[in-house]
Protein backbone atom coordinates (compact mmCIF):
# COMPACT_ATOMS: atom_id res chain seq x y z
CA UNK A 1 0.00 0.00 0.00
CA UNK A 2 1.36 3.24 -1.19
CA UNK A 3 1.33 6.60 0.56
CA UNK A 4 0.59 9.91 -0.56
CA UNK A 5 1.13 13.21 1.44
CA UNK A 6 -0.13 16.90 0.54
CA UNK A 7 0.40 19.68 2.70
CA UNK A 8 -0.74 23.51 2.75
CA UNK A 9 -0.82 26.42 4.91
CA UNK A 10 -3.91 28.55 6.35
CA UNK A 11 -4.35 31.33 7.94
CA UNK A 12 -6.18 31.19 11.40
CA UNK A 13 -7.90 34.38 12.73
CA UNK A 14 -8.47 34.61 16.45
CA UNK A 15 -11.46 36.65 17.45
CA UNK A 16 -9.60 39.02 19.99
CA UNK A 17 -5.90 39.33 19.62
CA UNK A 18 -4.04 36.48 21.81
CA UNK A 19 -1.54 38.18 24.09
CA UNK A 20 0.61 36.56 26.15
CA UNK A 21 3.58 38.03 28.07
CA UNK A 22 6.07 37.78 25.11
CA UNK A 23 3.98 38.04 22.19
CA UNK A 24 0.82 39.67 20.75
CA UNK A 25 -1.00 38.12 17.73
CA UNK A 26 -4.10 38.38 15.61
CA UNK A 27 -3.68 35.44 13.42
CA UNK A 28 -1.46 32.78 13.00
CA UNK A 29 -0.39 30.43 9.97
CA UNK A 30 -0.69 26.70 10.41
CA UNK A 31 0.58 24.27 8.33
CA UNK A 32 -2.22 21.38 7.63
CA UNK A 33 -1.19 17.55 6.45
CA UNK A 34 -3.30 14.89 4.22
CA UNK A 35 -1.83 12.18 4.61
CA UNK A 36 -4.26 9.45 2.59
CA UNK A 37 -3.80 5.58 1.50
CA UNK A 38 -5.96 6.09 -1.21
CA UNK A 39 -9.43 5.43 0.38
CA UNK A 40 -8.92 6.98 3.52
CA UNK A 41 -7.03 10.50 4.75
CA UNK A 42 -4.99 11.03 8.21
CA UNK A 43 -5.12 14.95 9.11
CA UNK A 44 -2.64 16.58 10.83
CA UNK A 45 -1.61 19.98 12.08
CA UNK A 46 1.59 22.14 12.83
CA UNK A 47 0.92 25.00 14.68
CA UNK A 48 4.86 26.65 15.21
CA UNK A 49 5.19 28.58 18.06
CA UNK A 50 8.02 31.17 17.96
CA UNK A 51 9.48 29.65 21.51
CA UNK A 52 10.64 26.84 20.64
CA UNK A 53 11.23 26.67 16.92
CA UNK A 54 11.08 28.38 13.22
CA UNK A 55 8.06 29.36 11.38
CA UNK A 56 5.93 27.23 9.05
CA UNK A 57 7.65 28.43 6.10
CA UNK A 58 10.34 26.15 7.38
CA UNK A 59 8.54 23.71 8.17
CA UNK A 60 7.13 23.60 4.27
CA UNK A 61 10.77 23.58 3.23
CA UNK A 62 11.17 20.51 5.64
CA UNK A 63 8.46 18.86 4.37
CA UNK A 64 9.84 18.85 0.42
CA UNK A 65 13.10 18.31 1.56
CA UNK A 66 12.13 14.92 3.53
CA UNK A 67 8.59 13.57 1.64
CA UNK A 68 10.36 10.39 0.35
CA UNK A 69 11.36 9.21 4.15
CA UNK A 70 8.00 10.56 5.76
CA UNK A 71 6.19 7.82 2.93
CA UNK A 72 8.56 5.21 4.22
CA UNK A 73 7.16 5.43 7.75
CA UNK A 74 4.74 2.33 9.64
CA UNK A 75 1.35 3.30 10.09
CA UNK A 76 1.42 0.40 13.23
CA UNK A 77 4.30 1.03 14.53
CA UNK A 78 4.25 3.56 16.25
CA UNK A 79 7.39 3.62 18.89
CA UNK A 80 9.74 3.58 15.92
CA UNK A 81 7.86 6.15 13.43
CA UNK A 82 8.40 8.70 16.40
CA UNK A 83 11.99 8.31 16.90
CA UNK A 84 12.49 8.57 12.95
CA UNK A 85 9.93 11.32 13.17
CA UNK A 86 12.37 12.69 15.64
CA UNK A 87 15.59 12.18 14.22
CA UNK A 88 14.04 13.85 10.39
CA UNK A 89 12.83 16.57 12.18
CA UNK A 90 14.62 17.62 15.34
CA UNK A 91 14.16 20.95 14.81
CA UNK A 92 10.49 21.39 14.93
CA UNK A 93 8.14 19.85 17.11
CA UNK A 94 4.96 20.75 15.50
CA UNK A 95 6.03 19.09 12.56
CA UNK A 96 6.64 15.87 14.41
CA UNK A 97 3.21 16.57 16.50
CA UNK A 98 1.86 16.96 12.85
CA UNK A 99 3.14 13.64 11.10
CA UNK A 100 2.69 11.53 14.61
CA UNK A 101 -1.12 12.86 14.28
CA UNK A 102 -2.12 12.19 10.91
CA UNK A 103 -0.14 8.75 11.05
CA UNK A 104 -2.32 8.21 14.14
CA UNK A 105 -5.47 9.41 12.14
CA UNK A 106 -4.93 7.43 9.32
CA UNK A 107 -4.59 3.89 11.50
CA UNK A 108 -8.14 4.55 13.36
CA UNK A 109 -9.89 5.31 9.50
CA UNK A 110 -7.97 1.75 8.77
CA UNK A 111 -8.98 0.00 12.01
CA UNK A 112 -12.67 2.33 12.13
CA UNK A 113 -11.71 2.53 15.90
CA UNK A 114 -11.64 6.10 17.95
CA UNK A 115 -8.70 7.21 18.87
CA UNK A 116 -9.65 7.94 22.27
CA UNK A 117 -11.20 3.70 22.63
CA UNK A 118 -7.47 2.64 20.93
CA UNK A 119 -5.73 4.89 24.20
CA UNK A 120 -8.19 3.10 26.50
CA UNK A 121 -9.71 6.50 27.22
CA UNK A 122 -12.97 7.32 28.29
CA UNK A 123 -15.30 10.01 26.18
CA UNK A 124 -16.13 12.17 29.96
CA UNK A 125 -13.47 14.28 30.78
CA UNK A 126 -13.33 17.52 32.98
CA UNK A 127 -14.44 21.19 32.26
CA UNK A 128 -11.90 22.79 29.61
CA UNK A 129 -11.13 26.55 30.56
CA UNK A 130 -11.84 29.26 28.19
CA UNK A 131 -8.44 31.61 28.26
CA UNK A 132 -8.53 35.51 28.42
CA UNK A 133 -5.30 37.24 26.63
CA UNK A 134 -3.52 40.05 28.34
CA UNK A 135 -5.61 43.34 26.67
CA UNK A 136 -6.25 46.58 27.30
CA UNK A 137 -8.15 46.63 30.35
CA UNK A 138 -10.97 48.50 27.78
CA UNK A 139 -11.09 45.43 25.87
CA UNK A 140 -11.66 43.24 29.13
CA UNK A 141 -15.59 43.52 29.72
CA UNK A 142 -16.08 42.38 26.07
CA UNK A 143 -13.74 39.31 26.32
CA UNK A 144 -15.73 38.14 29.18
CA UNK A 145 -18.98 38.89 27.57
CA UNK A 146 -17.23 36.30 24.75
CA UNK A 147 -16.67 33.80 27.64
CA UNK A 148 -20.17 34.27 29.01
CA UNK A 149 -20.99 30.36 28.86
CA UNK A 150 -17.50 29.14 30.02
CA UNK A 151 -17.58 28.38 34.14
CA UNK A 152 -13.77 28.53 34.23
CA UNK A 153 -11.64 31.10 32.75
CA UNK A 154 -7.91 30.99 32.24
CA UNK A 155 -6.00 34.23 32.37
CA UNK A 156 -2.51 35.35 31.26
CA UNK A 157 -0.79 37.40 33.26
CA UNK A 158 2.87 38.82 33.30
CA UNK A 159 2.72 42.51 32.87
CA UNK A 160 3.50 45.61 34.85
CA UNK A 161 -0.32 45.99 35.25
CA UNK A 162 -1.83 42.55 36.54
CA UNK A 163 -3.12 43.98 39.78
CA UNK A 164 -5.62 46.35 36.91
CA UNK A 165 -6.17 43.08 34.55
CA UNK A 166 -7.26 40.83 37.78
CA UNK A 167 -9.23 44.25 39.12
CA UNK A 168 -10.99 45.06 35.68
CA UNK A 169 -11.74 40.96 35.41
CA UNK A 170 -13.26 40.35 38.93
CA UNK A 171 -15.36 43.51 38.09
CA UNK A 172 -16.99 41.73 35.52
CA UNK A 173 -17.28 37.71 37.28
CA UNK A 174 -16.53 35.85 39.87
CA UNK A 175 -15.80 32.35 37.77
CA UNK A 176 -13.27 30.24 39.27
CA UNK A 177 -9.63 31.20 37.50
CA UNK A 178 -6.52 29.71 36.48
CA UNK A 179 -3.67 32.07 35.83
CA UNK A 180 -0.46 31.74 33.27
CA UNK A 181 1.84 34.04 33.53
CA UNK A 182 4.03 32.73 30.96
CA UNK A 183 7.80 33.05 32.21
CA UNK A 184 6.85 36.54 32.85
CA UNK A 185 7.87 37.16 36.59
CA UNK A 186 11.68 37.42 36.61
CA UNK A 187 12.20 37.49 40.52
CA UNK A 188 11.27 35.01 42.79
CA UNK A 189 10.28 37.96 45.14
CA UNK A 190 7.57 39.18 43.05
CA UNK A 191 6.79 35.37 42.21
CA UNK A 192 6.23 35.01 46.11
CA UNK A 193 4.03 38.54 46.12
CA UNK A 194 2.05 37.30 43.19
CA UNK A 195 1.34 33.74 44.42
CA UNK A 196 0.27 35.12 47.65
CA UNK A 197 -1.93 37.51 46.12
CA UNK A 198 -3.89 35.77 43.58
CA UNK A 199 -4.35 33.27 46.16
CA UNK A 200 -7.12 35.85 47.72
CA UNK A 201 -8.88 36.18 43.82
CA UNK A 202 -10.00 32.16 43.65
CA UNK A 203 -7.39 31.24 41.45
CA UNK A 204 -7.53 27.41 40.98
CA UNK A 205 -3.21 27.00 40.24
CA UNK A 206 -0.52 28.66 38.73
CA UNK A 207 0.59 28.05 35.47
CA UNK A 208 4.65 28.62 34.77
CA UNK A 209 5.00 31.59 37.04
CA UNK A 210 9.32 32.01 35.91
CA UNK A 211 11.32 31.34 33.09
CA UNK A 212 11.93 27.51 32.61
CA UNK A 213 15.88 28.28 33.48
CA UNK A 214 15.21 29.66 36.63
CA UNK A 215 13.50 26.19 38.07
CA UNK A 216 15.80 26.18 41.06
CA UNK A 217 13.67 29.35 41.93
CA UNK A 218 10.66 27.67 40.93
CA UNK A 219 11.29 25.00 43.40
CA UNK A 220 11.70 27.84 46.39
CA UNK A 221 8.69 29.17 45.15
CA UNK A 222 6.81 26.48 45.48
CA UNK A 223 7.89 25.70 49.15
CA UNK A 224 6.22 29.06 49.53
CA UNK A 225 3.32 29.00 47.13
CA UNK A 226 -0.21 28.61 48.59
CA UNK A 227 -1.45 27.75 45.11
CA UNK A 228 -0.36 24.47 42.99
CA UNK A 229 2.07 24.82 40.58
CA UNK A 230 1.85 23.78 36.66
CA UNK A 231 4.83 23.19 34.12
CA UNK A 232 4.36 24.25 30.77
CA UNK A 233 8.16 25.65 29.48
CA UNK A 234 9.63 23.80 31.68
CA UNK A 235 7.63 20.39 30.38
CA UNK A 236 8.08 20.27 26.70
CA UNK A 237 9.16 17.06 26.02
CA UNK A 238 8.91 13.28 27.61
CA UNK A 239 12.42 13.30 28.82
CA UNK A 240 11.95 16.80 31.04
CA UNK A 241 9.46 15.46 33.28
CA UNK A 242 11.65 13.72 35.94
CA UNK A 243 13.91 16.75 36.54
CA UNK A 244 10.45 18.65 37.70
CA UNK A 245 9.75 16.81 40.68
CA UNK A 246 10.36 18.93 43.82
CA UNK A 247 9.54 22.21 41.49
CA UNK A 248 5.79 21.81 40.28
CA UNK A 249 2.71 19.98 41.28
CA UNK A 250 1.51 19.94 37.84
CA UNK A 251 2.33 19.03 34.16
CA UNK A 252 0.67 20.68 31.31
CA UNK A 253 1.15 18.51 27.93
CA UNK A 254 0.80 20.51 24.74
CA UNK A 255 1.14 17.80 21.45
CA UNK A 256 3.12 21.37 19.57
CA UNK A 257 5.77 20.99 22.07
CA UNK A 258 5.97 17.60 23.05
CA UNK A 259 5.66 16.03 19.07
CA UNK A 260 2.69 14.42 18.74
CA UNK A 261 0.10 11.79 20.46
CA UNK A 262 2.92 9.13 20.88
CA UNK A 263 4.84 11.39 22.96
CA UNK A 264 2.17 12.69 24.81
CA UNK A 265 1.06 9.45 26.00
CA UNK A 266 4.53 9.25 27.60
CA UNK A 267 4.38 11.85 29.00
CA UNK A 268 0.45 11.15 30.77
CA UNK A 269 2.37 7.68 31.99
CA UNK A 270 5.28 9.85 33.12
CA UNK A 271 3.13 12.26 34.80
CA UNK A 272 1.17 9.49 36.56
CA UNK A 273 4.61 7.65 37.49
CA UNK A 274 5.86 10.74 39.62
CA UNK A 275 2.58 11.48 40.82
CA UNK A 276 2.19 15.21 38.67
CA UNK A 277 -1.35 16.09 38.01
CA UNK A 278 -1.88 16.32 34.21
CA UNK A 279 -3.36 19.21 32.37
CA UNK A 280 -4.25 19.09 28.82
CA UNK A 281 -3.11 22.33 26.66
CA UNK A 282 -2.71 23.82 23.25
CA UNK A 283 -1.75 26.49 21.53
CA UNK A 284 -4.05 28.42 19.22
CA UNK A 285 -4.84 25.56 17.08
CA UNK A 286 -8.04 24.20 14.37
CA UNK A 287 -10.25 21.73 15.46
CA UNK A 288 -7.46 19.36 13.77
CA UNK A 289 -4.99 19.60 16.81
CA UNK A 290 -7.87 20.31 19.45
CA UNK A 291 -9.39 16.86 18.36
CA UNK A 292 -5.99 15.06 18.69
CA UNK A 293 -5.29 15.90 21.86
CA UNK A 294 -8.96 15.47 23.12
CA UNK A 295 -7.91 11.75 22.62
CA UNK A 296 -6.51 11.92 25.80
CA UNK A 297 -8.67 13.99 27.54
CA UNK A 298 -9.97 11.98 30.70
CA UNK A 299 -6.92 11.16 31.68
CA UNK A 300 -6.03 15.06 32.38
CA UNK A 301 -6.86 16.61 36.08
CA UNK A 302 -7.77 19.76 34.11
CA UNK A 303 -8.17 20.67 30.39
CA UNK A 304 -7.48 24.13 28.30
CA UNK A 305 -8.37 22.59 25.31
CA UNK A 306 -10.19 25.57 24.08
CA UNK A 307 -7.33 26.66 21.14
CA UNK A 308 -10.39 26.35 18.06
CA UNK A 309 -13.11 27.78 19.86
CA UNK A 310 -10.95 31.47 20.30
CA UNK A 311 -11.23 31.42 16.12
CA UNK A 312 -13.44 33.27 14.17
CA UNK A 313 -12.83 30.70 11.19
CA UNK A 314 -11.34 27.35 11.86
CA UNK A 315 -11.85 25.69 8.86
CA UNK A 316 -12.42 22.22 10.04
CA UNK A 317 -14.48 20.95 12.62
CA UNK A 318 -14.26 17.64 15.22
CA UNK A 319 -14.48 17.91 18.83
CA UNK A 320 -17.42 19.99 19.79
CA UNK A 321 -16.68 22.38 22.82
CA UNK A 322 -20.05 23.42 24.40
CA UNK A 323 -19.30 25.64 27.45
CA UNK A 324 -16.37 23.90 28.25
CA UNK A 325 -17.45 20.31 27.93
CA UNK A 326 -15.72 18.79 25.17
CA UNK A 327 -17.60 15.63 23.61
CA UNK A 328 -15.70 13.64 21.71
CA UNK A 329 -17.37 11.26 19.00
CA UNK A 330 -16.94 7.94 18.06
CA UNK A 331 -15.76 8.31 14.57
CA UNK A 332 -12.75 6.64 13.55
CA UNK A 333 -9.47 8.26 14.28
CA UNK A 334 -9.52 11.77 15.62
CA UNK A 335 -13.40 12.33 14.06
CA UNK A 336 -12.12 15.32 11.75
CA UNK A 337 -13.33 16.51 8.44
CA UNK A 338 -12.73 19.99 6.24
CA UNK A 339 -16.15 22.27 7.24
């Protein structure tokens, strides 16, 4: 059985722009995989994100460069297409996250299994948060308007004005919160002074509060913290998780960082063999990565799996996300199709 693998780029338009404490966007460009045996089509997604790797132009040029190895790969096994995947492509993750997916796709059209039934996951899963960019606190009342049906809102922090953002934000609702900030407080001082604060707002944990070098810090921080701590710099791939223990309570697996479902299924076993609590992430992603990682959604302690529903046009549609609950279906492989 031969292989065949097309590839193309779209544009992504979130409804606000997505803020974070080192970067401000309105849209981003993805690149989007078919990978097809002739009667049936694996999709996949790379969503590049500028922290850990180069652009999706790049990834295009990695794609021509490599097509006659990617067609070589097994669509069963799965242990050994990630470390080629890996050793192709060690330069961006997303691509790998991209292949790994729409190999993974492919095999559940082939076997007409769900993903999610092949993981031995279950289709209930927690609440998924609904996440809030850093804004102008003008823009604030109408993002929360936006967020109206979500019970739990995620918030990014890391400015010089968070006390105003948190302030504007409990003007408008008093949902339960979880707070990123990022890598965006540099001191463990103000770490300290921030943990301790947002600890009177109902924040539910604290999501990277330093930059991933400074994890020493992050460990003193967390002797001090009244509110759990969650990786996400710091956990990027399988092989970082062991060096967290003593610095977070919390792992947050994102398939764009990590490389795909094979890798993030280490990293849930991982997370369960050091006793981490697991939370489910993305970046701003189509319906294409949201459904992949869904796959594994009841085995995560919390979920921000909301990366498609912050679009005003994803251009495919799987998962459904209806205020926060995410119900997966039992379609073969991740459920996906072109809207």
């Amino acid at each position: 059985m031969s292989l065949t693998l097309n590839w193309s780029i779209k544009r992504i338009t979130t409804k606000f722009e997505f803020k974070i404490a080192r970067s401000a966007e309105s849209y981003y460009d993805v690149v989007i995989l078919e990978l097809s045996d002739g009667d049936n089509i694996g999709y996949g997604e790379a969503a590049p994100c500028k922290r850990y790797e180069v652009g999706p132009e790049a990834v295009l040029g990695m794609l021509t460069d490599k097509k006659d190895q990617i067609l070589t790969l097994s669509i069963e096994d799965h242990e050994n297409r990630q470390s080629a995947l890996e050793q192709l492509f060690p330069d961006s993750y997303s691509l790998q996250a991209a292949l790994d997916t729409a190999f993974w796709d492919l095999y559940g059209k082939q076997t007409g299994i769900a993903l999610w039934r092949t993981f031995g996951a279950q289709q209930k899963m927690v609440l998924s948060s609904y996440t809030i960019g850093i804004s102008d606190l003008s823009v604030i009342p109408a993002k929360i308007e936006e967020a109206a049906p979500y019970p739990i809102l995620k918030i990014k922090l890391g400015t010089d004005y968070d006390h105003d953002i948190m302030r504007a934000i409990r003007a408008e609702t008093d949902k339960v919160l979880r707070v990123d900030v990022n890598e965006g407080w540099k001191t463990l001082d103000d770490a300290k002074r921030g943990a301790e604060w947002l600890a009177q707002e109902n924040v539910e944990f604290l999501e990277q509060p330093m930059p991933a070098d400074q994890l020493d810090d992050i460990a003193k921080l967390r002797e001090f913290s009244p509110l759990p701590l969650v990786a996400d710099e710091n956990s990027v791939r399988p092989e970082d998780i062991p060096g967290l223990v003593g610095a977070y309570d919390g792992i947050n697996i994102k398939l764009m960082k990590c490389g795909g479902l094979t890798n993030a299924r280490k990293m849930v076993d991982l997370s369960q063999k050091h006793e981490f609590d697991i939370m489910l992430g993305c970046m701003v992603e189509t319906s294409i990565g949201i459904s992949a990682m869904s796959q594994l959604g009841s085995f995560a302690r919390w979920l921000d799996l909301d990366g498609n529903v912050l679009l005003s046009n994803d251009p495919y549609q799987g998962v459904g996300n209806d205020s926060g609950t995410i119900m997966l279906s039992d379609l073969p492989g991740l459920g996906v199709s072109p809207r």
